[in-house]
C-alpha atoms as a PDB file:
ATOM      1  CA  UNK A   1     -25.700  21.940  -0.572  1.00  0.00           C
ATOM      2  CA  UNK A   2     -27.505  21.807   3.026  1.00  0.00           C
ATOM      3  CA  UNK A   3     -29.039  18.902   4.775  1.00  0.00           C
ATOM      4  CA  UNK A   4     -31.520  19.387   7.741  1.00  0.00           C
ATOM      5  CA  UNK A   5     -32.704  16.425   9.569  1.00  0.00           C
ATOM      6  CA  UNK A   6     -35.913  17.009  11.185  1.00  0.00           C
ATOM      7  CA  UNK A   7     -37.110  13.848  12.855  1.00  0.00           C
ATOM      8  CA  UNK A   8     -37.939  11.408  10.639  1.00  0.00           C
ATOM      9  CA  UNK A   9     -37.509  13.966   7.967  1.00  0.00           C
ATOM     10  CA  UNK A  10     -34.557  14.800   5.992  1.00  0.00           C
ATOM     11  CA  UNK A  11     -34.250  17.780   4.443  1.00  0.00           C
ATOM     12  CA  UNK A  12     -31.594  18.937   1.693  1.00  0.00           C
ATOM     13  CA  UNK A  13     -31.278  22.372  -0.421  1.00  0.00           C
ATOM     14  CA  UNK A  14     -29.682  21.971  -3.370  1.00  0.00           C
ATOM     15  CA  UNK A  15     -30.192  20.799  -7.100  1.00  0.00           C
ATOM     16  CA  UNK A  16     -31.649  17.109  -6.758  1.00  0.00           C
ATOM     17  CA  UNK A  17     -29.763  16.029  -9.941  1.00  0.00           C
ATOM     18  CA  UNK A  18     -26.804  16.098  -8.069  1.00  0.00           C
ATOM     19  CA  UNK A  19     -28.350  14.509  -4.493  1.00  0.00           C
ATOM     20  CA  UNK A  20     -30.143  12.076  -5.862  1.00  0.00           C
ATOM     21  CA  UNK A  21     -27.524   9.916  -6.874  1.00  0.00           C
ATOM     22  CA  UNK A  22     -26.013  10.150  -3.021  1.00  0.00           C
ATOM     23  CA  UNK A  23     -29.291   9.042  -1.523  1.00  0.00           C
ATOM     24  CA  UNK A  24     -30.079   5.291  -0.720  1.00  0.00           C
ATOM     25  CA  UNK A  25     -33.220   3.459  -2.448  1.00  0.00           C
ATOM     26  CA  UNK A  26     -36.359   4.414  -1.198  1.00  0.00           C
ATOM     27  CA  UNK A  27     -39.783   2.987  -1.188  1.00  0.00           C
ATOM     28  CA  UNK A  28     -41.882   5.715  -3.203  1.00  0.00           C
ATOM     29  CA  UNK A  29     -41.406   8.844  -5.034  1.00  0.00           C
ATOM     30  CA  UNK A  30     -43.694  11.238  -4.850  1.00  0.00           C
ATOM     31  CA  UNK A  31     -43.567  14.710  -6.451  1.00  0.00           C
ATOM     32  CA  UNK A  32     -44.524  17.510  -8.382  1.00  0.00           C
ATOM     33  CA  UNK A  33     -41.534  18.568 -10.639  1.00  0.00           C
ATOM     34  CA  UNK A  34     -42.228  22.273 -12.949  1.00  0.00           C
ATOM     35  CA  UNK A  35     -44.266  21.272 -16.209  1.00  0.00           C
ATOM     36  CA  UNK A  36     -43.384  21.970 -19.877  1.00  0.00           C
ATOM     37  CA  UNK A  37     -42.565  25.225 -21.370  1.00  0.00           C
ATOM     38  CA  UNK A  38     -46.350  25.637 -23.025  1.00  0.00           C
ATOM     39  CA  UNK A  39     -47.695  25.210 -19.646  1.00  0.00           C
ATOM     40  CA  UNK A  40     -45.158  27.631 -17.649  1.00  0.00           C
ATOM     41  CA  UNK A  41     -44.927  30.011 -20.989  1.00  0.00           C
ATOM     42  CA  UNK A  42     -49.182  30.463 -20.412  1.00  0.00           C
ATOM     43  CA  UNK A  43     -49.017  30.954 -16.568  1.00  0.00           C
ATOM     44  CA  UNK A  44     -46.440  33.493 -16.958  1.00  0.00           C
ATOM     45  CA  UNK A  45     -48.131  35.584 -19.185  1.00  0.00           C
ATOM     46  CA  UNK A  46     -51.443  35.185 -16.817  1.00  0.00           C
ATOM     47  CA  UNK A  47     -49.834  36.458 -13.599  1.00  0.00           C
ATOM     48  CA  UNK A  48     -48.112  39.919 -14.842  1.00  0.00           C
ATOM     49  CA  UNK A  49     -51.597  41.368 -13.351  1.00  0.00           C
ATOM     50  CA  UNK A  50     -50.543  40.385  -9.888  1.00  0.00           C
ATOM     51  CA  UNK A  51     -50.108  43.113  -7.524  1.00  0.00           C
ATOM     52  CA  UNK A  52     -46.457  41.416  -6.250  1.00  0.00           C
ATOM     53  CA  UNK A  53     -45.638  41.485  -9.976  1.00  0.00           C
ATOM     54  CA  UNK A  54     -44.270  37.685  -9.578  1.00  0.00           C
ATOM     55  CA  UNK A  55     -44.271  35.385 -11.938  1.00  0.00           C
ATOM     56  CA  UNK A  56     -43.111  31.329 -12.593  1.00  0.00           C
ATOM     57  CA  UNK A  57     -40.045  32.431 -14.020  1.00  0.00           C
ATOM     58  CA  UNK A  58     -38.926  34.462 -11.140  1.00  0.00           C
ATOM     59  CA  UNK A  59     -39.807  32.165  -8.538  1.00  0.00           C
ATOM     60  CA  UNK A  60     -37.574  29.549  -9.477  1.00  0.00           C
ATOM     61  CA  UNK A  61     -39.829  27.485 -11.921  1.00  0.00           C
ATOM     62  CA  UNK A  62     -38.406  26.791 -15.186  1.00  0.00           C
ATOM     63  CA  UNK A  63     -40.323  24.703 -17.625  1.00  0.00           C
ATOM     64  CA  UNK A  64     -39.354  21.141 -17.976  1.00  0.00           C
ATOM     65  CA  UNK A  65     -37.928  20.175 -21.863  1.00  0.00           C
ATOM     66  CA  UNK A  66     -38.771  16.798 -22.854  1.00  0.00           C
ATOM     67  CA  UNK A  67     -35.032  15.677 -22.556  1.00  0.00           C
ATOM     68  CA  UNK A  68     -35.043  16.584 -18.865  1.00  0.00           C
ATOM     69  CA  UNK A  69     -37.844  14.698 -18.359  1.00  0.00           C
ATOM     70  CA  UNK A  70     -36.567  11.629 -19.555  1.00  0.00           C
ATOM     71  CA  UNK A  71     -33.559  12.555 -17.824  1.00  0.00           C
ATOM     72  CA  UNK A  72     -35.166  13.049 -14.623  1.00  0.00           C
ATOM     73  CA  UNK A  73     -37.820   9.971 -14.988  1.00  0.00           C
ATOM     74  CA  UNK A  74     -34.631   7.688 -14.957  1.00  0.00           C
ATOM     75  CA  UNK A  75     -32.967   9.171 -12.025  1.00  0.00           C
ATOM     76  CA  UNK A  76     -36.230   8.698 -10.149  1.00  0.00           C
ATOM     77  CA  UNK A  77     -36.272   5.195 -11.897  1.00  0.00           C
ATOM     78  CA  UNK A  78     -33.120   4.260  -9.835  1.00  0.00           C
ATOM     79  CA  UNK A  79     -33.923   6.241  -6.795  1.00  0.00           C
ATOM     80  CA  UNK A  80     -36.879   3.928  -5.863  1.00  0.00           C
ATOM     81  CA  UNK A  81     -37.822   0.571  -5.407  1.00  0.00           C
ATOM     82  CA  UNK A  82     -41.281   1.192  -5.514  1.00  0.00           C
ATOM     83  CA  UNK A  83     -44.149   3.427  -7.128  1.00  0.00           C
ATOM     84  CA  UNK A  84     -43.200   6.716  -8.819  1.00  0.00           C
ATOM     85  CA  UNK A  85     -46.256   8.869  -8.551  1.00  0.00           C
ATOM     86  CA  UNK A  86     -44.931  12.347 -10.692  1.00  0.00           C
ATOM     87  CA  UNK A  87     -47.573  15.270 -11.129  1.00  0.00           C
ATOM     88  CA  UNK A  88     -46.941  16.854 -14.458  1.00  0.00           C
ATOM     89  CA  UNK A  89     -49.121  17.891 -17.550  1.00  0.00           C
ATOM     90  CA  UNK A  90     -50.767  16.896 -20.501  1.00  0.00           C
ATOM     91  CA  UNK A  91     -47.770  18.015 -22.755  1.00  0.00           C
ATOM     92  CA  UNK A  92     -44.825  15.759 -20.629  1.00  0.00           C
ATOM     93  CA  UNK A  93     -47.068  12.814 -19.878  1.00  0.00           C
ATOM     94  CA  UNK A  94     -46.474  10.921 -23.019  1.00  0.00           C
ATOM     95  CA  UNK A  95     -42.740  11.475 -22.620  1.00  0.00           C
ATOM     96  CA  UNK A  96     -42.806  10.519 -19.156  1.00  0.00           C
ATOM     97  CA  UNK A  97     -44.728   7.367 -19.772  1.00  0.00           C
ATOM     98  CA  UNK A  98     -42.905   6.360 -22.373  1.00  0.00           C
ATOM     99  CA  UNK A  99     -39.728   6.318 -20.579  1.00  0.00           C
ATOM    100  CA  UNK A 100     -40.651   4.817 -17.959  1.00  0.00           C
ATOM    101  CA  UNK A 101     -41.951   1.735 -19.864  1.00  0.00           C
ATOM    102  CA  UNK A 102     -38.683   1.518 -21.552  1.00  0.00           C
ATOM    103  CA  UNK A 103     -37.323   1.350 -18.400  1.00  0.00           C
ATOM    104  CA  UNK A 104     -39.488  -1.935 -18.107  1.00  0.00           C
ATOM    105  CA  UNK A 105     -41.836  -0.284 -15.155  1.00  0.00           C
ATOM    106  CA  UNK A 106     -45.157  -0.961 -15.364  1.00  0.00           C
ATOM    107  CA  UNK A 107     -46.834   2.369 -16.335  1.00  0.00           C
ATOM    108  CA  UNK A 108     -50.769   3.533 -16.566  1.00  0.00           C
ATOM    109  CA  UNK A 109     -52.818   6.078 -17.918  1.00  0.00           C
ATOM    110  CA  UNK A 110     -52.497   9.272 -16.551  1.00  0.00           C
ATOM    111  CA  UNK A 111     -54.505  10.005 -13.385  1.00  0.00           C
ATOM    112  CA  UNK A 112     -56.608  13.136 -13.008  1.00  0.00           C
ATOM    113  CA  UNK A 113     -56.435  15.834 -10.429  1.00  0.00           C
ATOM    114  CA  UNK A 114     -59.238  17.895 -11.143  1.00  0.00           C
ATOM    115  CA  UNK A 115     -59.244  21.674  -9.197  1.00  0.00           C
ATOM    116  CA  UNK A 116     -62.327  23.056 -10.705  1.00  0.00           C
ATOM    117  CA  UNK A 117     -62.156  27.106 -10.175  1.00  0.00           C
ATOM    118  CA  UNK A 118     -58.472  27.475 -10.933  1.00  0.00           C
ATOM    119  CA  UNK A 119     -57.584  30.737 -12.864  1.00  0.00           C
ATOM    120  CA  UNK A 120     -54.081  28.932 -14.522  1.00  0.00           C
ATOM    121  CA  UNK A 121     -54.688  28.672 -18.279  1.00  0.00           C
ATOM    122  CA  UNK A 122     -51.934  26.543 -20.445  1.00  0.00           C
ATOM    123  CA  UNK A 123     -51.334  29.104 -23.115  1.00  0.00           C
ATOM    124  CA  UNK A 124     -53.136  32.709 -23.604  1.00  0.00           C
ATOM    125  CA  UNK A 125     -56.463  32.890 -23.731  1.00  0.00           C
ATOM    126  CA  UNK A 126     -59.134  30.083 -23.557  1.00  0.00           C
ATOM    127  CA  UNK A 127     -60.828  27.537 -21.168  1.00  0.00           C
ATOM    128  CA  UNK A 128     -58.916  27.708 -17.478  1.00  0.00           C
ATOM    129  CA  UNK A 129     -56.709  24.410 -17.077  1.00  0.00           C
ATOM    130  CA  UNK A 130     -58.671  23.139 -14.174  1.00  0.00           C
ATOM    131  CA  UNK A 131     -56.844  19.375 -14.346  1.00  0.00           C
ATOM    132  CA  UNK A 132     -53.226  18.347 -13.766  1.00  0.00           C
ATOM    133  CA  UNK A 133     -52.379  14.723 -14.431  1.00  0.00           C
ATOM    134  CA  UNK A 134     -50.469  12.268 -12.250  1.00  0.00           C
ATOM    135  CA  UNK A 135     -48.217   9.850 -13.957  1.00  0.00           C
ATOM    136  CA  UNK A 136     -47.568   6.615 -12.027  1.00  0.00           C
ATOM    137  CA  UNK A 137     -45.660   3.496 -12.703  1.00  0.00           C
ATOM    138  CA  UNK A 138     -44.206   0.393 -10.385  1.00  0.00           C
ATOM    139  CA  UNK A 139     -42.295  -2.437 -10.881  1.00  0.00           C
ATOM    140  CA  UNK A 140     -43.160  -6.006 -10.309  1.00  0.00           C
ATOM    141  CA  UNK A 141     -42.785  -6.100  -6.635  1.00  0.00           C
ATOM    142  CA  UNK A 142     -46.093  -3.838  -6.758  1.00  0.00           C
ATOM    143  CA  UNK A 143     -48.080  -5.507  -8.730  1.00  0.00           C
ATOM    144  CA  UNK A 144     -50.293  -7.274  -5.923  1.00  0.00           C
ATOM    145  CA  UNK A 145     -50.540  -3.568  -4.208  1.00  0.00           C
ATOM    146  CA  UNK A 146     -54.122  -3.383  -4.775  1.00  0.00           C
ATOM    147  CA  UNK A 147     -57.116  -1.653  -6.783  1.00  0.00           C
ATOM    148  CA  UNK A 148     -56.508   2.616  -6.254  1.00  0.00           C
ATOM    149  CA  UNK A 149     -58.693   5.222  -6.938  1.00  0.00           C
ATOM    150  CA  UNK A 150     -58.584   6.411 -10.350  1.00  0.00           C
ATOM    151  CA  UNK A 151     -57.951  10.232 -10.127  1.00  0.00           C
ATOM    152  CA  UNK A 152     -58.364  12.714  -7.127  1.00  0.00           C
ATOM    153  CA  UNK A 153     -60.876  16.022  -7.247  1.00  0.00           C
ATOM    154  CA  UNK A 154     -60.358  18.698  -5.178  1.00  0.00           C
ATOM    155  CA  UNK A 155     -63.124  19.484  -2.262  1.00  0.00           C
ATOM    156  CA  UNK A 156     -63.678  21.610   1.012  1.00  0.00           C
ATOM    157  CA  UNK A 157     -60.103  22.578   2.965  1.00  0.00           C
ATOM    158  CA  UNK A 158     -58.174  21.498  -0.565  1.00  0.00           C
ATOM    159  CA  UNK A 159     -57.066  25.397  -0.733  1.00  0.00           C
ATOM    160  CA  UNK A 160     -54.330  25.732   1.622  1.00  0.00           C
ATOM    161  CA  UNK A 161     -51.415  25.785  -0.958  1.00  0.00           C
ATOM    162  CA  UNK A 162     -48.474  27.597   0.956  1.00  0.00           C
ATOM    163  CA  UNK A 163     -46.725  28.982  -2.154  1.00  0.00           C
ATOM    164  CA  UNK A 164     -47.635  29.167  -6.092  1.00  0.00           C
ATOM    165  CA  UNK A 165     -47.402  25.876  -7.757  1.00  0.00           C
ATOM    166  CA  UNK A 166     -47.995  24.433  -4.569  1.00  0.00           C
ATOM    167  CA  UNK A 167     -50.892  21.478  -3.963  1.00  0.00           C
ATOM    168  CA  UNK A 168     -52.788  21.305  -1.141  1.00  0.00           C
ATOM    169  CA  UNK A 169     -52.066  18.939   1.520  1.00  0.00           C
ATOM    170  CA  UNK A 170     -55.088  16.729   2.152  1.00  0.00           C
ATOM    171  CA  UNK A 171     -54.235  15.890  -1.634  1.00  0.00           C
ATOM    172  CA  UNK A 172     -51.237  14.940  -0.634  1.00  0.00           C
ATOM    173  CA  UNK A 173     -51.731  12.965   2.412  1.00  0.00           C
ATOM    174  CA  UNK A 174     -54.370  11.120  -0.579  1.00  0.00           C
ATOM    175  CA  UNK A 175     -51.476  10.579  -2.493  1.00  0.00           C
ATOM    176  CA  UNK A 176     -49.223   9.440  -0.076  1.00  0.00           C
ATOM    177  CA  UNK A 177     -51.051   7.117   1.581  1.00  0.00           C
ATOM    178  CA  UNK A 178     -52.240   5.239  -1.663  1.00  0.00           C
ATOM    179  CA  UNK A 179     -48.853   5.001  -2.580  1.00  0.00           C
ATOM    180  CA  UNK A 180     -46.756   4.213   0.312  1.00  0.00           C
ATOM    181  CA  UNK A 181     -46.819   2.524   3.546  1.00  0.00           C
ATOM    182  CA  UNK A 182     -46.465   3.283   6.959  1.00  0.00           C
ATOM    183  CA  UNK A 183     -42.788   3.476   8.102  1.00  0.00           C
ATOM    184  CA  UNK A 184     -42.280   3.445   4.404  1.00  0.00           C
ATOM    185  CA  UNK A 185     -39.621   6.251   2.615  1.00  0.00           C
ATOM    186  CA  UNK A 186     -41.322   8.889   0.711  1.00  0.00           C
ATOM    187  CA  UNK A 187     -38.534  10.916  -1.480  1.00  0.00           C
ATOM    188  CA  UNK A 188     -39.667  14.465  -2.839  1.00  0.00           C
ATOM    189  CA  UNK A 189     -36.778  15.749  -5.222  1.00  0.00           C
ATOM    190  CA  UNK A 190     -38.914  18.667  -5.986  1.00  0.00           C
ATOM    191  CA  UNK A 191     -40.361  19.355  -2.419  1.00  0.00           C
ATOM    192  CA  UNK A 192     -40.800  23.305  -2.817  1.00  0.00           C
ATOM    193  CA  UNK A 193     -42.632  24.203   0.425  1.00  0.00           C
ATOM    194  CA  UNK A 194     -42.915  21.102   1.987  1.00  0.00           C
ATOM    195  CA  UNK A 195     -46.250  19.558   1.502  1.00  0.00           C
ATOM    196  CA  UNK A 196     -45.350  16.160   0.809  1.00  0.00           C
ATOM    197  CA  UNK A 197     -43.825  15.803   3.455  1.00  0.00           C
ATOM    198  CA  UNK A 198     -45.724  17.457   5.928  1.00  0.00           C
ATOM    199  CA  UNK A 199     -48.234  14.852   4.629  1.00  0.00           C
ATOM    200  CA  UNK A 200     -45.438  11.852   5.157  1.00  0.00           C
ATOM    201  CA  UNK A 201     -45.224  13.056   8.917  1.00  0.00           C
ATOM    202  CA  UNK A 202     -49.076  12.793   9.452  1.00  0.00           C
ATOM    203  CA  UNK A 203     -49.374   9.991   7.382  1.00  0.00           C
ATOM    204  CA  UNK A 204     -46.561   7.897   9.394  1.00  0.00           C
ATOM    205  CA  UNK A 205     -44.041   7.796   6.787  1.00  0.00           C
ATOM    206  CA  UNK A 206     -39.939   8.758   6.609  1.00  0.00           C
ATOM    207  CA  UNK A 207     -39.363  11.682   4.492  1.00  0.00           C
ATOM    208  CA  UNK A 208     -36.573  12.532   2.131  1.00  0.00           C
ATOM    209  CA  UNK A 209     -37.183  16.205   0.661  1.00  0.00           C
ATOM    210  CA  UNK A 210     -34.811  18.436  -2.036  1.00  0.00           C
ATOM    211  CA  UNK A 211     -35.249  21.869  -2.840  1.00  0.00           C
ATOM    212  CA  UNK A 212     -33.293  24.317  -4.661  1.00  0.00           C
ATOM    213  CA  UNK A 213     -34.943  27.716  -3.958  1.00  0.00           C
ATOM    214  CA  UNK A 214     -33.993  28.568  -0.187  1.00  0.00           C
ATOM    215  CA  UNK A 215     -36.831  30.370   0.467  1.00  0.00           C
ATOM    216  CA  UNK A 216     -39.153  27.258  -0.226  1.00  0.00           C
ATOM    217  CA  UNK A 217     -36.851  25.182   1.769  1.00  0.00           C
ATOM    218  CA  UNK A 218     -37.199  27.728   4.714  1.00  0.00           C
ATOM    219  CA  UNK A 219     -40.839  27.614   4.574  1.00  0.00           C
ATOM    220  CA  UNK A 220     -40.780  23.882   4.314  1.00  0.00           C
ATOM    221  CA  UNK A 221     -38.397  23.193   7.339  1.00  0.00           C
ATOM    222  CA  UNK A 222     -41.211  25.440   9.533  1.00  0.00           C
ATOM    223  CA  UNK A 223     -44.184  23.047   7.924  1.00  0.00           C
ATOM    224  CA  UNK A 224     -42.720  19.913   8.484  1.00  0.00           C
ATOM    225  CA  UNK A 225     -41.610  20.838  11.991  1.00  0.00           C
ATOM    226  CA  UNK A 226     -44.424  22.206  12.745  1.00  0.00           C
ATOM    227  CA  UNK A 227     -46.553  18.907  11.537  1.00  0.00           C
ATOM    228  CA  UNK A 228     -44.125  16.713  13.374  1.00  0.00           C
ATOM    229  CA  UNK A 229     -44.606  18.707  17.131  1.00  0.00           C
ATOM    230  CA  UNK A 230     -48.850  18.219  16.015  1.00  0.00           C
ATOM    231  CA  UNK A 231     -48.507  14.526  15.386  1.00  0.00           C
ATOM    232  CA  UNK A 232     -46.432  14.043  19.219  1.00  0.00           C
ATOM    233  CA  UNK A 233     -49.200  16.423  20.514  1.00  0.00           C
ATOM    234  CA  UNK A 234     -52.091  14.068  19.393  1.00  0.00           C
ATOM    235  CA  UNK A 235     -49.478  10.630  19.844  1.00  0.00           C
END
């Protein structure tokens, strides 16, 4: 376990099932844990064409079972005092909603993101899955937050993903400004290179980030420096 603190930006490699429960409340969660085995299982077998030979598996992303989502929706449960906004599938959704509405949060239908021209297929062959799906879910002290967009489609400059899995960032800085507020605490337990918050640190929010793989967290220590040293450049 490794914490970097880059500005307002702290930055931890390890497994977030242990951190977490270290970590004071924060205001939001935002983040884009792996998805379910059907999902990962279908990728897999669509990338053994690629000419680096990589694949989910060997870059660190192991399909979610439906125990460790429930496991992990209430860890985020207690890590926030605020909206949980968790990117995930059409396979974990249910699970995910479900638990959190045991968990007495307020939770709504899934929310589209909708990438049209993506090659990533959930299982063998068949139509390209061109639409993840955004669970979110508050608790009362949210519930005068206001009316948010109901789904987010990708446009121009929404292709700059830094590593596979990866979403681009003016989705994020969507994301994270719909769901936090400025000077607000934005905690990533999935962070992988660093989008989220690199959108946090244009967006004018703290950042809490944890990453297992070190090679993601490398890459995301660069990004969110780097956005940082742009946002005192155009202060």
């Amino acid at each position: 376990m490794r914490k970097e603190v880059i500005g307002n930006a702290e930055l931890w490699l390890g497994d977030c099932l242990e951190i977490l429960p270290t970590l004071p409340k924060v205001d939001a969660v935002i983040t884009d844990p792996p998805y379910s085995e059907r999902t990962h299982k279908g990728h897999d077998e669509n990338t053994k064409g690629r000419r680096d030979g990589a694949n989910a598996r060997e870059l660190g992303y192991a399909a979610l079972s439906e125990p460790q989502a429930v496991e992990l929706a209430r860890l985020f449960h207690a890590a926030t005092t605020g909206w949980v906004v968790w990117f995930t599938d059409s396979e974990l959704a249910t699970f995910i909603r479900r638990e959190f509405d045991t968990l007495g949060r307020t939770t709504f239908a899934p929310l589209p993101y909708h990438h049209p021209g993506r090659s990533v297929r959930l299982s063998g062959d068949g139509p390209s899955s061109w639409t993840d799906w955004i669970v979110v879910a508050r608790t009362k002290a949210q519930a005068k937050w206001g009316t948010l967009r109901g789904g987010y489609v990708a446009g121009p400059g929404w292709s700059d993903k830094k590593r596979m899995g990866g979403k681009p960032l003016t989705l994020m800085q969507h994301v994270v400004s719909d769901y936090s507020k400025r000077g607000d605490t934005v905690l990533d337990p999935f962070m992988g290179s660093g989008t989220t918050g690199a959108a946090c640190c244009i967006e004018g929010r703290q950042f809490i980030g944890c990453e297992i793989d070190p090679a993601a967290f490398d890459i995301a220590c660069r990004r969110i420096e780097d956005a940082q040293r742009q946002q005192r450049l155009f202060a």
